[in-house]
Protein backbone atom coordinates (compact mmCIF):
# COMPACT_ATOMS: atom_id res chain seq x y z
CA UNK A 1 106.43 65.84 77.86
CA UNK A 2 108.50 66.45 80.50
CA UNK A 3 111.59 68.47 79.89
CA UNK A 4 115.20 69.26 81.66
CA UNK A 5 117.07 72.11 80.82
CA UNK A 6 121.00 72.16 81.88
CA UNK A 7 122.64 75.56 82.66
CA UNK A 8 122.08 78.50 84.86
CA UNK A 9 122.92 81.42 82.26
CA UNK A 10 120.86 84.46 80.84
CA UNK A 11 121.12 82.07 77.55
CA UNK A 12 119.28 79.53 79.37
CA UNK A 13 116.46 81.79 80.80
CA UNK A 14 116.01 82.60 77.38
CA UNK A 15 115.99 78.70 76.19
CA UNK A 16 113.43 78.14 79.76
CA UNK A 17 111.17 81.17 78.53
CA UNK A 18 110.85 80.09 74.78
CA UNK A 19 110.50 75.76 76.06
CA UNK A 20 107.65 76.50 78.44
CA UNK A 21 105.61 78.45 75.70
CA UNK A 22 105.69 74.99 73.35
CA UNK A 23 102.01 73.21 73.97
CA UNK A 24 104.91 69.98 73.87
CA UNK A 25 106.42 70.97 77.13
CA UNK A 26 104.00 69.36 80.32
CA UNK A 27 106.70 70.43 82.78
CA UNK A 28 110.40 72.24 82.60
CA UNK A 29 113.07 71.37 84.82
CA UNK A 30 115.91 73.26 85.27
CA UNK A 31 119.38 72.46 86.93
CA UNK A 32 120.91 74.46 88.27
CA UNK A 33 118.79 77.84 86.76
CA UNK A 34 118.45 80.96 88.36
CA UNK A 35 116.01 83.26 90.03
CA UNK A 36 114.62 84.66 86.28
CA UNK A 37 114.44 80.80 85.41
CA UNK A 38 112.67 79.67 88.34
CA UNK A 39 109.62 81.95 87.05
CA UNK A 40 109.33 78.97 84.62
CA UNK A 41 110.71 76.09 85.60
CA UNK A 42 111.42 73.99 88.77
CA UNK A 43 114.97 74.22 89.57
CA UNK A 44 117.08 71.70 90.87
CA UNK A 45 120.27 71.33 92.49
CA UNK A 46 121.88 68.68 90.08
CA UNK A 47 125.68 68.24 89.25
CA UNK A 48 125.75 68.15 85.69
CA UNK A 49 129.21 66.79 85.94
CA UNK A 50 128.03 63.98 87.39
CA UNK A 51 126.28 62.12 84.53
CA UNK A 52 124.80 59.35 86.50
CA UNK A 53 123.05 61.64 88.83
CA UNK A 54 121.87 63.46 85.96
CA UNK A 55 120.42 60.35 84.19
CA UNK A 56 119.17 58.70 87.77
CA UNK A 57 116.84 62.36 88.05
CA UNK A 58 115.83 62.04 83.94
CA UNK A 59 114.09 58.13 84.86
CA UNK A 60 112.90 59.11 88.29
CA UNK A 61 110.77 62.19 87.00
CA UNK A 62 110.29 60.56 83.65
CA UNK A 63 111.91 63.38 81.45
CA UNK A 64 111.39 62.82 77.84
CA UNK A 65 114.24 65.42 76.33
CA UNK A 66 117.03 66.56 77.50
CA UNK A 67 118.40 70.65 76.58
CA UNK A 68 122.16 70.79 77.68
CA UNK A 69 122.63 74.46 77.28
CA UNK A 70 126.87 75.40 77.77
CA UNK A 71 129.45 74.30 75.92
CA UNK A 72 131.24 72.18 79.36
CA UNK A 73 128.91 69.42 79.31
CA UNK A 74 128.41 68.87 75.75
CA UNK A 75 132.30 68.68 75.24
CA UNK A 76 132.60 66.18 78.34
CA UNK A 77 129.56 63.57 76.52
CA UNK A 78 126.88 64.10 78.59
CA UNK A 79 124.49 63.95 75.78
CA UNK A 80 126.72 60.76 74.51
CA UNK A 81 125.55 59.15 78.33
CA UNK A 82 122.07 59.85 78.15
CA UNK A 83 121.13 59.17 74.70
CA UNK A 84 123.25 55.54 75.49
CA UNK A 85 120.46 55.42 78.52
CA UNK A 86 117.39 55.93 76.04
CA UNK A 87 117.22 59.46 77.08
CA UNK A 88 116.53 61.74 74.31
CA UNK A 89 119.15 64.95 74.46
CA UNK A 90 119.32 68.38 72.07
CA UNK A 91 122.99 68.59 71.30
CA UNK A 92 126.26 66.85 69.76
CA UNK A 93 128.49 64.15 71.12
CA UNK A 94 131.74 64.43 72.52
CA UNK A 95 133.35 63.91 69.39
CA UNK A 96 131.31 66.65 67.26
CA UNK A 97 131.59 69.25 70.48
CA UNK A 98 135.81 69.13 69.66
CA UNK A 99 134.71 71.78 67.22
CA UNK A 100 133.96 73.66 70.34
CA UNK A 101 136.54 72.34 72.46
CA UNK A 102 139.57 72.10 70.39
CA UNK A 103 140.57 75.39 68.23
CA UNK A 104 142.84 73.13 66.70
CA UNK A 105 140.56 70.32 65.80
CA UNK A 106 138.41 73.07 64.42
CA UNK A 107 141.20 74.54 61.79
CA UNK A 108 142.31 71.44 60.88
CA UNK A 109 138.56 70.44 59.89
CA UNK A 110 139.05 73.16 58.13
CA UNK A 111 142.07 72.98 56.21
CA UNK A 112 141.24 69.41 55.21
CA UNK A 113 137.70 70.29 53.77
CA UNK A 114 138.77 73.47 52.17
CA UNK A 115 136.39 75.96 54.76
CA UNK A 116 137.54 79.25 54.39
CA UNK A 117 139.11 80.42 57.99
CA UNK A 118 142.95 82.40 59.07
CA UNK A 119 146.19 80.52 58.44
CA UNK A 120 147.28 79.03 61.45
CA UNK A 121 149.71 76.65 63.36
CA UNK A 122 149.38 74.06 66.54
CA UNK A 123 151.85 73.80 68.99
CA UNK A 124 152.58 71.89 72.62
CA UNK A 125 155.83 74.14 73.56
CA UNK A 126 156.54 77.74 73.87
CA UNK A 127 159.91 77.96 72.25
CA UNK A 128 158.45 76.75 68.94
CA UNK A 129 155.22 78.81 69.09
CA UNK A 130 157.61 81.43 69.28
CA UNK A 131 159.88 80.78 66.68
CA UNK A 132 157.02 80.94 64.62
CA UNK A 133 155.82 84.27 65.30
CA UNK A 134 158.98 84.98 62.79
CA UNK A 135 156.75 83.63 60.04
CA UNK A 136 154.03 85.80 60.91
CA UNK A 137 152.68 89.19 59.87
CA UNK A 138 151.97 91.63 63.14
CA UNK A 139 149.45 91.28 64.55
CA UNK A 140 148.31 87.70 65.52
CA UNK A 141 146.15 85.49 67.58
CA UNK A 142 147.34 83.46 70.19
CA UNK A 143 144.57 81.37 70.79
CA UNK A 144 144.48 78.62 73.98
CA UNK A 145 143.39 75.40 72.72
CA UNK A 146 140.91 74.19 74.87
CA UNK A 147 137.79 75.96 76.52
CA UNK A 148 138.51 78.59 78.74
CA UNK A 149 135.41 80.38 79.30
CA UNK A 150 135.63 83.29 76.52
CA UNK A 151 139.09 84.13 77.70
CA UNK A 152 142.15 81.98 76.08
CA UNK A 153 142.24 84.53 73.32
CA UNK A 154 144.86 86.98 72.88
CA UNK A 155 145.31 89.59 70.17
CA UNK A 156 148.53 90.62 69.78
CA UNK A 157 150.15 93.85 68.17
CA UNK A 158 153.23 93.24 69.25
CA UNK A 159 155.97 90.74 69.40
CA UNK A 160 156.21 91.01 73.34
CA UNK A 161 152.28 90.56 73.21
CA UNK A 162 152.43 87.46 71.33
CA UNK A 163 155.08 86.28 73.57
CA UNK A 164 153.56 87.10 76.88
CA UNK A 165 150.38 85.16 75.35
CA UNK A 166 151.94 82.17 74.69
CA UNK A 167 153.77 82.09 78.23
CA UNK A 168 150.62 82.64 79.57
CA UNK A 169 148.64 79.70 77.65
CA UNK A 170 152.06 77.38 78.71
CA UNK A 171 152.29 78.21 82.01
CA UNK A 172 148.66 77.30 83.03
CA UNK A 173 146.91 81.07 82.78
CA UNK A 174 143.94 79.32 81.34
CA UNK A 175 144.34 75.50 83.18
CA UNK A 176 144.08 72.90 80.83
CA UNK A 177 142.92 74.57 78.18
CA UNK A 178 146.38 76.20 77.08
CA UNK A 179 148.11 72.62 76.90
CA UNK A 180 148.43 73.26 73.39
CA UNK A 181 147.87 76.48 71.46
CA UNK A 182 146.94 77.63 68.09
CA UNK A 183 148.67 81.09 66.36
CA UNK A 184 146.60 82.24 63.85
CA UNK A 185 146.26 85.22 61.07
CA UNK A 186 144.88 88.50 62.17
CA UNK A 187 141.59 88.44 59.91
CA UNK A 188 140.53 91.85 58.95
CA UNK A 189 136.90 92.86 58.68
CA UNK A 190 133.45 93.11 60.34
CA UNK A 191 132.73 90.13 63.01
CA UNK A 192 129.26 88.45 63.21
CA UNK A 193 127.35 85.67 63.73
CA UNK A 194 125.39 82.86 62.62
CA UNK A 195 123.49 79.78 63.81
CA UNK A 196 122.38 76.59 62.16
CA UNK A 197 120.36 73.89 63.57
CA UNK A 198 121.49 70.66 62.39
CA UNK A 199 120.77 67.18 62.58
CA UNK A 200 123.46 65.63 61.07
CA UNK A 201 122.98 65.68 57.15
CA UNK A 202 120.61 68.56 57.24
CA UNK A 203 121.28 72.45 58.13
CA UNK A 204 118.39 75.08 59.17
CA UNK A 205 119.81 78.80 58.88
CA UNK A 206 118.94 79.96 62.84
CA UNK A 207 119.01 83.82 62.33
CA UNK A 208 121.87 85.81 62.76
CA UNK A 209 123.39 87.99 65.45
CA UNK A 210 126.70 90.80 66.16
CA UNK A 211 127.67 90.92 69.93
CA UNK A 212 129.26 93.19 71.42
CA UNK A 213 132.41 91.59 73.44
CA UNK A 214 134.28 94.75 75.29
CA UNK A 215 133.53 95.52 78.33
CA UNK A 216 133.64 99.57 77.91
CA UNK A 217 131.89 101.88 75.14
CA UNK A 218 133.30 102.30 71.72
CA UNK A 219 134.73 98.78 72.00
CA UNK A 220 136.92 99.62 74.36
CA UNK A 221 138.19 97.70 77.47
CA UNK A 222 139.18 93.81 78.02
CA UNK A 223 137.00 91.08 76.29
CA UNK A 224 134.25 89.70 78.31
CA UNK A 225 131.37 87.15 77.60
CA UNK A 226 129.40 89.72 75.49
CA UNK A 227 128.34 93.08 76.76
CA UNK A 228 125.00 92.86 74.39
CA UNK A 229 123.81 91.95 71.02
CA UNK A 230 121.22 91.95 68.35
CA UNK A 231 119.95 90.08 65.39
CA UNK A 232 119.56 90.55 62.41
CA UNK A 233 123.24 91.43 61.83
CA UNK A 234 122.70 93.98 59.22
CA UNK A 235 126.17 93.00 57.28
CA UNK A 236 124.88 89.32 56.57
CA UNK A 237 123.05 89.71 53.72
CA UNK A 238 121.11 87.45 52.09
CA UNK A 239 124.56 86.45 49.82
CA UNK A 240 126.57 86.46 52.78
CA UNK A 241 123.95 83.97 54.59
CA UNK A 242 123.79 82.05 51.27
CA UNK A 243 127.88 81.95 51.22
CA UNK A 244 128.34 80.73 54.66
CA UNK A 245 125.76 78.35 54.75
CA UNK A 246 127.53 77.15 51.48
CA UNK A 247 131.21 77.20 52.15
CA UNK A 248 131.21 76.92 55.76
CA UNK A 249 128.00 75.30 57.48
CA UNK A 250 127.79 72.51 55.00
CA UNK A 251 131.26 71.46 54.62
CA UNK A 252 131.66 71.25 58.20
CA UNK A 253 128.72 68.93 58.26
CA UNK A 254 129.98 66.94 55.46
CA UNK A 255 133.64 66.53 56.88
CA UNK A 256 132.30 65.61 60.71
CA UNK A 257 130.05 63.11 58.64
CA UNK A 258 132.65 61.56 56.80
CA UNK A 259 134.42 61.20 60.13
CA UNK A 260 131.83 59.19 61.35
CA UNK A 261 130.64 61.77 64.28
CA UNK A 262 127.39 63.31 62.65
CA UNK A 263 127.01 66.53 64.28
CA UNK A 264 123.70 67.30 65.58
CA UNK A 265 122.71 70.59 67.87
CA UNK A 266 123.38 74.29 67.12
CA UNK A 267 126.70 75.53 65.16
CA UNK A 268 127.15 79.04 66.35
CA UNK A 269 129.59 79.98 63.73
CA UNK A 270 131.47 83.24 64.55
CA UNK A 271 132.75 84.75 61.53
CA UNK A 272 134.82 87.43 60.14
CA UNK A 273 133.26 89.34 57.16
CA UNK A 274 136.93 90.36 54.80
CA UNK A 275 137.03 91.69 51.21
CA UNK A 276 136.85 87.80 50.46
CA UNK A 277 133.83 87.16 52.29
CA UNK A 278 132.70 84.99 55.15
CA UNK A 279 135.60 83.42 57.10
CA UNK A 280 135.29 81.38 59.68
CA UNK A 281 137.01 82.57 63.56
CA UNK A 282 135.50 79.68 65.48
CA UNK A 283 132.99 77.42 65.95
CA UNK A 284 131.01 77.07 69.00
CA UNK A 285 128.41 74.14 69.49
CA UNK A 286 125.61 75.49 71.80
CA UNK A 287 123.68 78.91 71.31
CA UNK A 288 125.87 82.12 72.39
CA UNK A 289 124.76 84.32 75.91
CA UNK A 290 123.54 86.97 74.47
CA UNK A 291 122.90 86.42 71.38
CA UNK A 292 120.37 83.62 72.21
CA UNK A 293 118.16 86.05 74.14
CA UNK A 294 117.42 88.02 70.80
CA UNK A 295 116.95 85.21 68.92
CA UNK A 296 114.22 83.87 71.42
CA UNK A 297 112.65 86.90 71.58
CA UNK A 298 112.51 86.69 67.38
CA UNK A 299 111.21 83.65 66.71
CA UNK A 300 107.97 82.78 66.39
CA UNK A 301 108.27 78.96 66.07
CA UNK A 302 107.95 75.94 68.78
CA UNK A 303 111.53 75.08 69.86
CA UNK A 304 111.23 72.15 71.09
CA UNK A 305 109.70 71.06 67.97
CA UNK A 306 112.87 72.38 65.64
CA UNK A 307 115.08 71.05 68.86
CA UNK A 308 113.63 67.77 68.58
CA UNK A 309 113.77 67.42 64.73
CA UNK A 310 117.56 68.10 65.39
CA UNK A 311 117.62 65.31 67.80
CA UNK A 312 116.15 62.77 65.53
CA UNK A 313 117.30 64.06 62.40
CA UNK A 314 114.24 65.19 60.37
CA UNK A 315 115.28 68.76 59.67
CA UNK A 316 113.32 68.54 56.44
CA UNK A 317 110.32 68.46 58.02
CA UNK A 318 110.58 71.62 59.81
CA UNK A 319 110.97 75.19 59.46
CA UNK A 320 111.87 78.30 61.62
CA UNK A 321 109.68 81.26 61.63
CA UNK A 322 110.13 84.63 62.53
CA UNK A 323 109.41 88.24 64.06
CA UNK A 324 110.37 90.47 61.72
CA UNK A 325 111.42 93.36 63.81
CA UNK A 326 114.98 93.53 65.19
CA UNK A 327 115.77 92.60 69.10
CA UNK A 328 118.17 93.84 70.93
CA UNK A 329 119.84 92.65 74.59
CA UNK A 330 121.70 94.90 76.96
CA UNK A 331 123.49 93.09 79.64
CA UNK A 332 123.85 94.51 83.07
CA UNK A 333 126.91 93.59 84.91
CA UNK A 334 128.27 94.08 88.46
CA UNK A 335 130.74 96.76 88.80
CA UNK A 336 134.64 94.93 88.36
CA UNK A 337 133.63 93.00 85.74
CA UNK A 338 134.90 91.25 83.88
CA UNK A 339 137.58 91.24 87.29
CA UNK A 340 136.79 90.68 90.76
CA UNK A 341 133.60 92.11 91.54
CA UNK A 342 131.08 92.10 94.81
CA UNK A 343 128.66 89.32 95.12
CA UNK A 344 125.05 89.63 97.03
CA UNK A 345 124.07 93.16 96.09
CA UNK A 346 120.17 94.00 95.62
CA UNK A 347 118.29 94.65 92.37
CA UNK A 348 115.12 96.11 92.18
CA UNK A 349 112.59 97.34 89.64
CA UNK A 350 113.02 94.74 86.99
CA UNK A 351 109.11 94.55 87.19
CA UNK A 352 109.01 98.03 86.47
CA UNK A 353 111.67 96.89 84.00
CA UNK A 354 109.54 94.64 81.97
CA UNK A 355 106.29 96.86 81.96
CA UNK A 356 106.02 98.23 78.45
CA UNK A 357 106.72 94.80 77.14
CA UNK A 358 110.51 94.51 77.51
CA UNK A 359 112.27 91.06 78.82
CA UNK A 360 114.46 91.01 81.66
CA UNK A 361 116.58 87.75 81.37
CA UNK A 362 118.20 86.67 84.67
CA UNK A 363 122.23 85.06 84.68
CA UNK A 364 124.08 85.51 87.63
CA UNK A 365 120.72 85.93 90.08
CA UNK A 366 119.47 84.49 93.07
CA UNK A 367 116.77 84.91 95.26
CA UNK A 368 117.08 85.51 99.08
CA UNK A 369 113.89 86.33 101.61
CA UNK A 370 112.07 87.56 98.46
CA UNK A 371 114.98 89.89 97.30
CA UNK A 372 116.62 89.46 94.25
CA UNK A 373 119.89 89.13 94.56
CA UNK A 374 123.17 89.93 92.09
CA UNK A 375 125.54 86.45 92.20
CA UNK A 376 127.91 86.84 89.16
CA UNK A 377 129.41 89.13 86.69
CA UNK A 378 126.66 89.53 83.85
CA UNK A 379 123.68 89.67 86.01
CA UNK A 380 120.86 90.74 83.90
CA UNK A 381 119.92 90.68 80.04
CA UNK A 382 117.69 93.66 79.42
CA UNK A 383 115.85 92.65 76.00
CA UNK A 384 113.61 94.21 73.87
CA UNK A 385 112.08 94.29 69.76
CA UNK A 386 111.50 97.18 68.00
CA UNK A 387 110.68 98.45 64.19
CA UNK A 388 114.58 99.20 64.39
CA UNK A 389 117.72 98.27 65.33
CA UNK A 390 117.45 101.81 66.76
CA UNK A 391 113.87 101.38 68.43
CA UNK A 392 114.96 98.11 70.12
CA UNK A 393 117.09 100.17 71.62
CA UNK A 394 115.34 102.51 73.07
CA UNK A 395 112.95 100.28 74.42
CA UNK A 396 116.03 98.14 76.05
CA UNK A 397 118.02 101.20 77.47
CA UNK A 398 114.08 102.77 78.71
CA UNK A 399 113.70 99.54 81.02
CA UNK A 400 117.26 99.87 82.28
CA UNK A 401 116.34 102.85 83.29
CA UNK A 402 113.88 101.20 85.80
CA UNK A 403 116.53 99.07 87.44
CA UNK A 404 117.62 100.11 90.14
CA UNK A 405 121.00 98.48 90.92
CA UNK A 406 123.94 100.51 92.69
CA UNK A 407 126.07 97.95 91.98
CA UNK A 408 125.59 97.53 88.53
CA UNK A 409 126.85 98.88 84.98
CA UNK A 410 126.45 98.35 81.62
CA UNK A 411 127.47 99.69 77.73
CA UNK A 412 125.60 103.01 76.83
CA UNK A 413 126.00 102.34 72.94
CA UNK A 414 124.54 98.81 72.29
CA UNK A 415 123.82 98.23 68.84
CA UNK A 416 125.74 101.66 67.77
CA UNK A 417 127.16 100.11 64.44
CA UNK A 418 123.83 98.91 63.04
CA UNK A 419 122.30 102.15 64.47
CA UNK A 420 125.12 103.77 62.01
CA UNK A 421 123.78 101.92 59.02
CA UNK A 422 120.28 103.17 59.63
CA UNK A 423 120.83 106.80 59.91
């Protein structure tokens, strides 16, 4: 079977290293990819805004599934298109990726099935948004409707915060996305992560992650797409799996059922862990960057197999197994990020990198007269398993050490709050 993978990410290097291992996969395809990606797979230069293009390619080279990795195209139906084409596509329809694409959408979902998640409010103007910040406890989240790349979120200690948020949502900070915006309760607690494959009745517990989203050590810094990760998450516990699969993963399916959109794909659910338990912060609909490169690296089952049983809805014919030991991802940035940073700078050594067994998953990478080549802001996913959360480490931070990169930085303390938990 021929395959084509959408996205250019270190999440889908990780989704192009794990497809071409299946004995299902006869040849990947990748549009746009990267130079890490183009180790596996042929890339080409597709617009996968342009749906027709996209299914003209699928018929020409006779593709027989479909992997839409980011969130952009799965909110704007391009698996809707080519499933209506006969194509076969891994994720959810328009409809289903509003859990994704509309914060609101997503809380009311949740108020009207009972899902456990922060008290919250919509609005479409600034002067009542800010009204109700009299209603509210200090601090909140102003949260930007619509997608905006990891970066319409705004916690607020202060009144002025809150305020300069909402301005900023209004007055087109984060484009169409802050049309309308959501204030929300400031949920206390430990975040993680975890991800269910679904195919529309039927949920398969994915594994579970924490990232790490500030850009500086300690958790310091501005938010960014994820500075690192690993998985397991030591705080979900089996009762805390058990609970969220339970109060949050299956009544979502059962509400977006009863609304007649059937949600098939990956729900990345990114929850809060309070004295209550499991609440739910958002939803997003395609596997996170970077927590899918540790869960690649962990499990030992075909994916296209469990993404195909998704896609057709047999669920309950498959399961997902699994590397016991712990992964962990480091991601390597350019220096500025996540701000303005330089574009075109060399890399070296990631062979060196990947020597004692360690993964080096490209993102923002290109390839120029046989020089690799930094082209975005996370640049490289340094990834690694070990009998630890501790000794994943290691081995992560020991290839980074091999990289030679002038240009680049990343966190020193990756993975410090499960390291805290072991020692």
């Amino acid at each position: 079977m021929k395959v084509l993978l959408i996205g250019s990410g270190g999440r889908e290097h990780a989704l192009a290293w794990k497809i071409v291992q299946s004995p299902l996969c006869e040849k990947l395809y990748c549009a746009p990819g990267n130079a890490g990606i183009a180790k596996s797979a042929e890339c080409v230069s597709l617009d996968a805004s342009d749906h027709n293009a996209v299914i003209s390619f699928c018929r020409y080279k006779n593709i027989g599934f479909v992997v839409v990795g980011p969130e952009a195209p799965l909110v704007a139906g391009l698996v809707d298109d080519l499933e209506e084409a006969g194509i076969d596509a891994f994720g959810p329809s328009a409809y289903a990726a509003q859990l994704e694409g509309s914060k609101g959408f997503t809380k009311d979902l949740c108020a009207e099935f009972n899902i456990p998640t922060a008290a919250y409010k919509r609005f479409t103007d600034a002067d009542s948004a800010k009204d109700f910040l009299n209603e509210m406890s200090l601090p909140v989240v102003v949260k930007a409707d619509g997608l905006a790349a990891g970066k319409g979120v705004i916690i607020a200690e202060s009144r002025e915060d809150a305020e300069a948020g909402i301005d900023a949502c209004f007055e087109g900070s984060f484009g169409e996305a802050g049309h309308e915006v959501v204030i929300e309760e400031f949920l206390v607690g430990e975040e993680a992560s975890l991800f269910a494959l679904c195919d529309g009745q039927t949920a398969l517990m994915l594994g579970t992650a924490q990232d790490h989203k500030r850009v500086g050590d300690g958790d310091t810094g501005p938010n960014t797409g994820g500075m690192g990760a690993y998985s397991p998450a030591p705080v979900m516990t089996q009762e805390m799996i058990d609970r969220t699969m339970s109060e949050i993963i299956v009544p979502t399916l059962a509400g977006m059922h009863s609304r007649g959109a059937p949600f098939r794909g990956i729900l990345y659910a990114g929850l809060m862990i309070t004295e209550k338990g499991p609440e739910l912060i958002e939803y997003n609909v395609r596997f996170g960057d970077p927590e899918c490169q540790v869960l690649m690296l962990r499990l030992k089952s075909d994916i296209l197999t469990l993404m195909q049983a998704a896609s057709r809805g047999s669920m309950l014919e498959v399961e997902a197994a699994w590397h016991e030991d712990p992964a962990l991802t480091i991601v390597m940035a350019s220096k500025g990020y996540p701000g303005s940073y330089e574009k075109g700078t060399e890399i070296n050594g990631v062979t060196e990198a990947e020597a004692n067994g360690a993964i080096v998953f490209h993102a923002g990478t290109s390839e120029k007269d046989g020089q690799l080549l930094a082209t975005g802001g996370r640049v490289l996913n340094v990834t690694a398993r070990g009998k630890t959360v501790s000794d994943a480490q290691k081995a992560a931070y020991s290839a980074v050490s091999q990289i030679n990169w002038d240009n680049g930085f990343c966190r020193t303390d990756i993975g410090w709050r499960a390291i805290e938990r072991e020692s």
